[in-house]
N, C-alpha and C. Protein backbone atom coordinates (compact mmCIF):
# COMPACT_ATOMS: atom_id res chain seq x y z
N UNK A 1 -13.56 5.09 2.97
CA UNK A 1 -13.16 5.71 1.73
C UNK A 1 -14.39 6.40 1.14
N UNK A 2 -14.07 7.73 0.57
CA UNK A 2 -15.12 8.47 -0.24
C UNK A 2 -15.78 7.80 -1.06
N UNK A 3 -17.06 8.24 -1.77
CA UNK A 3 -17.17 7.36 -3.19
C UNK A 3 -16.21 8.24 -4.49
N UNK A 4 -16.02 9.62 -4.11
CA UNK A 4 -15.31 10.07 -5.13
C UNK A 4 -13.68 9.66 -5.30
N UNK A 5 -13.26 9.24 -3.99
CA UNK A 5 -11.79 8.34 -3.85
C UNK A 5 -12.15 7.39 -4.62
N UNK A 6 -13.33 6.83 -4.55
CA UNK A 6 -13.17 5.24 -5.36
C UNK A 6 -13.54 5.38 -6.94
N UNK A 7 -13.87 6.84 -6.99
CA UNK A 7 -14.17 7.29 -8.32
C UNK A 7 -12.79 7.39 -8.99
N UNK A 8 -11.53 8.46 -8.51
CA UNK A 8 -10.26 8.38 -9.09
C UNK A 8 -9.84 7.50 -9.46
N UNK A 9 -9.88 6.30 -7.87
CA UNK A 9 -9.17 5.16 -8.10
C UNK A 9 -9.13 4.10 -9.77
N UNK A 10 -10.75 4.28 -9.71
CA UNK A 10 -11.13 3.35 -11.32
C UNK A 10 -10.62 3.92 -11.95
N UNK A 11 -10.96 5.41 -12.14
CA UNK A 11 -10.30 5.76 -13.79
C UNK A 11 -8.60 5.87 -13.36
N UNK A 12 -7.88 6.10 -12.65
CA UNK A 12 -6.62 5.87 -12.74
C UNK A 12 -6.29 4.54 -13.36
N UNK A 13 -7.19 3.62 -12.61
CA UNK A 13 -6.69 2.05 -13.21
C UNK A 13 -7.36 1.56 -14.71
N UNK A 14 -8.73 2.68 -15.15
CA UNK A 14 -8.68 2.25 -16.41
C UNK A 14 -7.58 2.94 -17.22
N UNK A 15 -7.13 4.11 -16.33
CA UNK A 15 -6.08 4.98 -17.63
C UNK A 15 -4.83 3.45 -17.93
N UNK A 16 -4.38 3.00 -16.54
CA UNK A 16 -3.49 2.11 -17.16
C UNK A 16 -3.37 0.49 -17.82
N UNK A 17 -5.53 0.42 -18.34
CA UNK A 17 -5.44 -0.37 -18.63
C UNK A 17 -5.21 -1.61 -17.97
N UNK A 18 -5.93 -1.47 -16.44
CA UNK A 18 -5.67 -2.39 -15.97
C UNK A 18 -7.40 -3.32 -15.70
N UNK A 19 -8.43 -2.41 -16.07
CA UNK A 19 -9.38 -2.73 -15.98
C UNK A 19 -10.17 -1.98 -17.00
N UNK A 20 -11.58 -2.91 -17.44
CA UNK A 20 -12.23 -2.23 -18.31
C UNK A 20 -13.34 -1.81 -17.91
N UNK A 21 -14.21 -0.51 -18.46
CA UNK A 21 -15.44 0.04 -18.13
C UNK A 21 -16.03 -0.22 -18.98
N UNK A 22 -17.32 -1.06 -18.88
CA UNK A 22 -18.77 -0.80 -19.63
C UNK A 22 -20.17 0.03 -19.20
N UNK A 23 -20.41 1.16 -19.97
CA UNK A 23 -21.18 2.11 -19.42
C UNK A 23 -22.55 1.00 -20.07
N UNK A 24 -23.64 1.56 -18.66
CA UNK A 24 -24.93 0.67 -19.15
C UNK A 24 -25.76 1.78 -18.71
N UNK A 25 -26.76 2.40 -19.54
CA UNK A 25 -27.44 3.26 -19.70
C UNK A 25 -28.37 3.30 -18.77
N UNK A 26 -28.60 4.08 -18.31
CA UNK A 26 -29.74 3.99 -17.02
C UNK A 26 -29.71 2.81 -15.84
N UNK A 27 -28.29 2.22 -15.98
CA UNK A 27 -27.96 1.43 -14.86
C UNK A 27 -26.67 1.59 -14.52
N UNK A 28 -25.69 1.03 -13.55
CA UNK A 28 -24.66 0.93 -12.81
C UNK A 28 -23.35 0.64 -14.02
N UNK A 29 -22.19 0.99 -14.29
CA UNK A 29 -21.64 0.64 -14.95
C UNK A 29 -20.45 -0.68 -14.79
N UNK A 30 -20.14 -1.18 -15.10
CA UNK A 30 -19.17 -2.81 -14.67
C UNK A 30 -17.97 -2.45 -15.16
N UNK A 31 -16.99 -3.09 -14.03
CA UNK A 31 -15.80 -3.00 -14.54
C UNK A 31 -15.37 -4.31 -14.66
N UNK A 32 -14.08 -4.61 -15.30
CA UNK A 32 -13.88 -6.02 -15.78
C UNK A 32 -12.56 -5.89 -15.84
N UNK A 33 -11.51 -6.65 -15.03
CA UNK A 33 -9.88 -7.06 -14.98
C UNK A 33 -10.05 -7.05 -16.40
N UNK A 34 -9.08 -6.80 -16.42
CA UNK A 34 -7.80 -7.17 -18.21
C UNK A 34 -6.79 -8.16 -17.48
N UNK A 35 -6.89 -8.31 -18.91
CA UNK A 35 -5.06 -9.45 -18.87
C UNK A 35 -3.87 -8.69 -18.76
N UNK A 36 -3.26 -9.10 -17.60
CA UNK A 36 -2.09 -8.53 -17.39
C UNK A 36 -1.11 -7.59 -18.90
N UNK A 37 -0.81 -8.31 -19.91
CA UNK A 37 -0.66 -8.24 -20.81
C UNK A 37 -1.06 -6.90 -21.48
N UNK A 38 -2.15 -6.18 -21.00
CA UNK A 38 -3.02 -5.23 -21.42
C UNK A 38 -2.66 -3.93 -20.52
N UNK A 39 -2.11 -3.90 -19.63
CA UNK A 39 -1.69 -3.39 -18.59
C UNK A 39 -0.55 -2.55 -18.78
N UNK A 40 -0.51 -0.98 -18.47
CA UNK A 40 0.51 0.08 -19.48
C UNK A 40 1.61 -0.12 -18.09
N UNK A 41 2.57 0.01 -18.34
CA UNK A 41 3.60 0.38 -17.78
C UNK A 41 3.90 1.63 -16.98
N UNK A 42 3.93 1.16 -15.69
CA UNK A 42 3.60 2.56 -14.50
C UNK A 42 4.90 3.27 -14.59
N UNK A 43 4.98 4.67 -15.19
CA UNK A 43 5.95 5.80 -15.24
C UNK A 43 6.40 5.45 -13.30
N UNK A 44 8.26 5.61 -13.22
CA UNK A 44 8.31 6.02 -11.74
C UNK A 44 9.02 7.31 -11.75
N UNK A 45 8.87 7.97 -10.90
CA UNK A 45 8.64 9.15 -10.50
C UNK A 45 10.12 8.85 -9.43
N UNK A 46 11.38 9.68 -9.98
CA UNK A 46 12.71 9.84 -9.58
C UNK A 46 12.90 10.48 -8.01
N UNK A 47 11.78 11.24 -7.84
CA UNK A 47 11.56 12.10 -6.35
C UNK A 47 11.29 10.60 -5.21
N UNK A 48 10.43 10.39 -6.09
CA UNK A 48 9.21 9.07 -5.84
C UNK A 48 10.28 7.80 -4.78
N UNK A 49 11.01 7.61 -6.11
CA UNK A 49 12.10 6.60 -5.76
C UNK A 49 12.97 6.83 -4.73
N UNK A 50 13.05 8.14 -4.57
CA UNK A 50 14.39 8.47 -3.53
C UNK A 50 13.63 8.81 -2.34
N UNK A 51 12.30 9.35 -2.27
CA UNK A 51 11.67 9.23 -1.10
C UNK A 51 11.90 7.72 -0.28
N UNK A 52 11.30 6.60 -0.92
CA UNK A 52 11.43 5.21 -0.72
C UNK A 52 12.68 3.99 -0.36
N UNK A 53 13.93 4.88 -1.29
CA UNK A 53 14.91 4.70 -0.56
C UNK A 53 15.30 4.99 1.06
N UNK A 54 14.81 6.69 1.32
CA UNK A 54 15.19 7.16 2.30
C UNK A 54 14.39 6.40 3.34
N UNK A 55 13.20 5.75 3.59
CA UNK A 55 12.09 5.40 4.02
C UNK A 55 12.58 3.49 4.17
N UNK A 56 13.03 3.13 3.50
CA UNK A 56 14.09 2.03 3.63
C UNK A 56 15.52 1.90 4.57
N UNK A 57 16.06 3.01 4.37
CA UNK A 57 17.12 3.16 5.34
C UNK A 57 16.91 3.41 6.72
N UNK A 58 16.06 4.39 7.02
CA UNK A 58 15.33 4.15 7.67
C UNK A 58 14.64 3.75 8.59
N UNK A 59 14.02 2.53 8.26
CA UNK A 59 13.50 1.55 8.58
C UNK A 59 14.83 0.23 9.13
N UNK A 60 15.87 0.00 8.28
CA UNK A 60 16.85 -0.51 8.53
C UNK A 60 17.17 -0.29 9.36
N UNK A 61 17.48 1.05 9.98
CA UNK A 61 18.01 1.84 11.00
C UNK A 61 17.33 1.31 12.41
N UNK A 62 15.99 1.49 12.52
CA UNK A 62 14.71 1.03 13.10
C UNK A 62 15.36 -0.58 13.74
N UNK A 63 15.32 -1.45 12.74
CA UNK A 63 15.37 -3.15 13.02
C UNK A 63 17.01 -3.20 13.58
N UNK A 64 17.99 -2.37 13.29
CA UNK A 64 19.26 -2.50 13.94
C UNK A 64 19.34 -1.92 15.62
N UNK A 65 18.30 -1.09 15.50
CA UNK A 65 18.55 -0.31 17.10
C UNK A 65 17.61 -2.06 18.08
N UNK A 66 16.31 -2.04 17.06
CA UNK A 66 15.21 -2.96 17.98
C UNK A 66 16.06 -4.46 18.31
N UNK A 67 17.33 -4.78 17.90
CA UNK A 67 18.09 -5.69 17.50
C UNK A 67 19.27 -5.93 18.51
N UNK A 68 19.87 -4.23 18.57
CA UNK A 68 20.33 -4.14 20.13
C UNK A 68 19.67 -4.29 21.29
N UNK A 69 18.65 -4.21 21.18
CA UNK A 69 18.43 -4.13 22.91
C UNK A 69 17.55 -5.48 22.93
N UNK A 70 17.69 -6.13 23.86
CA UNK A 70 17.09 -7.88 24.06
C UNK A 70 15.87 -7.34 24.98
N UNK A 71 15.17 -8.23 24.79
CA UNK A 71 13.67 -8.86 25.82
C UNK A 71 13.92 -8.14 26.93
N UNK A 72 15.01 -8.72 28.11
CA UNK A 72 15.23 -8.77 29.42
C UNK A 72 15.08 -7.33 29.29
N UNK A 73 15.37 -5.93 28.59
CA UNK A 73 15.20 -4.36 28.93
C UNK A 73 13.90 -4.28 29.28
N UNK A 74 12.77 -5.11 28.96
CA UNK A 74 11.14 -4.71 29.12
C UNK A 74 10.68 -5.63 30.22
N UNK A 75 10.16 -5.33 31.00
CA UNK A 75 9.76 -5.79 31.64
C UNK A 75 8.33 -7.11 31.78
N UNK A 76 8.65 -8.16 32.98
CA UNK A 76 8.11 -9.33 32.31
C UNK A 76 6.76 -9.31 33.17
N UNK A 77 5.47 -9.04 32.34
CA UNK A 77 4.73 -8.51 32.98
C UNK A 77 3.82 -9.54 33.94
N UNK A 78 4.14 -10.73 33.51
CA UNK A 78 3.73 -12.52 33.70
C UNK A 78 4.42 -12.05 35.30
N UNK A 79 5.87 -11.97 35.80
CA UNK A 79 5.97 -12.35 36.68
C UNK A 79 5.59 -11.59 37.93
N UNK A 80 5.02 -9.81 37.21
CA UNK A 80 4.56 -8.55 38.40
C UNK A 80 2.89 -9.27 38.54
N UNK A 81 2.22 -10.31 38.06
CA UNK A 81 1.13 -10.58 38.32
C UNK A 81 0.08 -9.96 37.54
N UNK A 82 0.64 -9.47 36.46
CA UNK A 82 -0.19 -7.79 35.51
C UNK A 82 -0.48 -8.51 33.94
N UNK A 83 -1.96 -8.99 34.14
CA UNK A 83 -2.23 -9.84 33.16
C UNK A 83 -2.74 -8.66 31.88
N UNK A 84 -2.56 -9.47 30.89
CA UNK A 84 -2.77 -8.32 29.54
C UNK A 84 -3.77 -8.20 28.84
C-alpha cells in the first residue's frame, strides 16, 4: 500500500469519526480509536447496493453449479502416484 493510500484511508476514517488525530508539531501525528458511539453513520450508495446484490447471486450461482458436480469428476491424484 502507498503512503498516500494510507493517507486517504485516515482522513476518510477521521471524516466518520471513527478515529481521532492529534497533530504534534515537529513530530509524527497519533491517531486514537473513538467510541463506537462517536462514529457517523456510513451513507449507502443505492448503485453500491445493487452492485452487491448482483455479486451475491452470483456467487450463489457459483456454490450451486460447485454442488452439482461431486469429488469422483476430478481426478484422485493419491492413486496416479502424483504427489502434491
Amino acid at each position: 500500500m502507498s503512503v498516500r493510500k494510507a493517507q486517504y484511508g485516515l482522513k476518510e476514517l477521521e471524516s466518520l469519526g471513527m478515529i481521532k488525530k492529534t497533530i504534534r508539531k515537529g513530530k509524527t501525528d497519533v491517531y486514537e480509536l473513538t467510541n463506537r458511539e462517536e462514529w457517523k453513520e456510513i451513507e449507502r450508495d443505492s448503485e453500491l447496493e445493487a452492485e452487491r446484490e448482483k455479486v451475491k447471486a452470483s456467487l450463489s450461482k457459483l456454490e450451486e453449479k460447485d454442488a452439482e458436480f461431486p469429488d469422483f469428476c476430478f481426478p484422485d491424484y493419491n492413486s496416479l502416484g502424483v504427489q502434491k
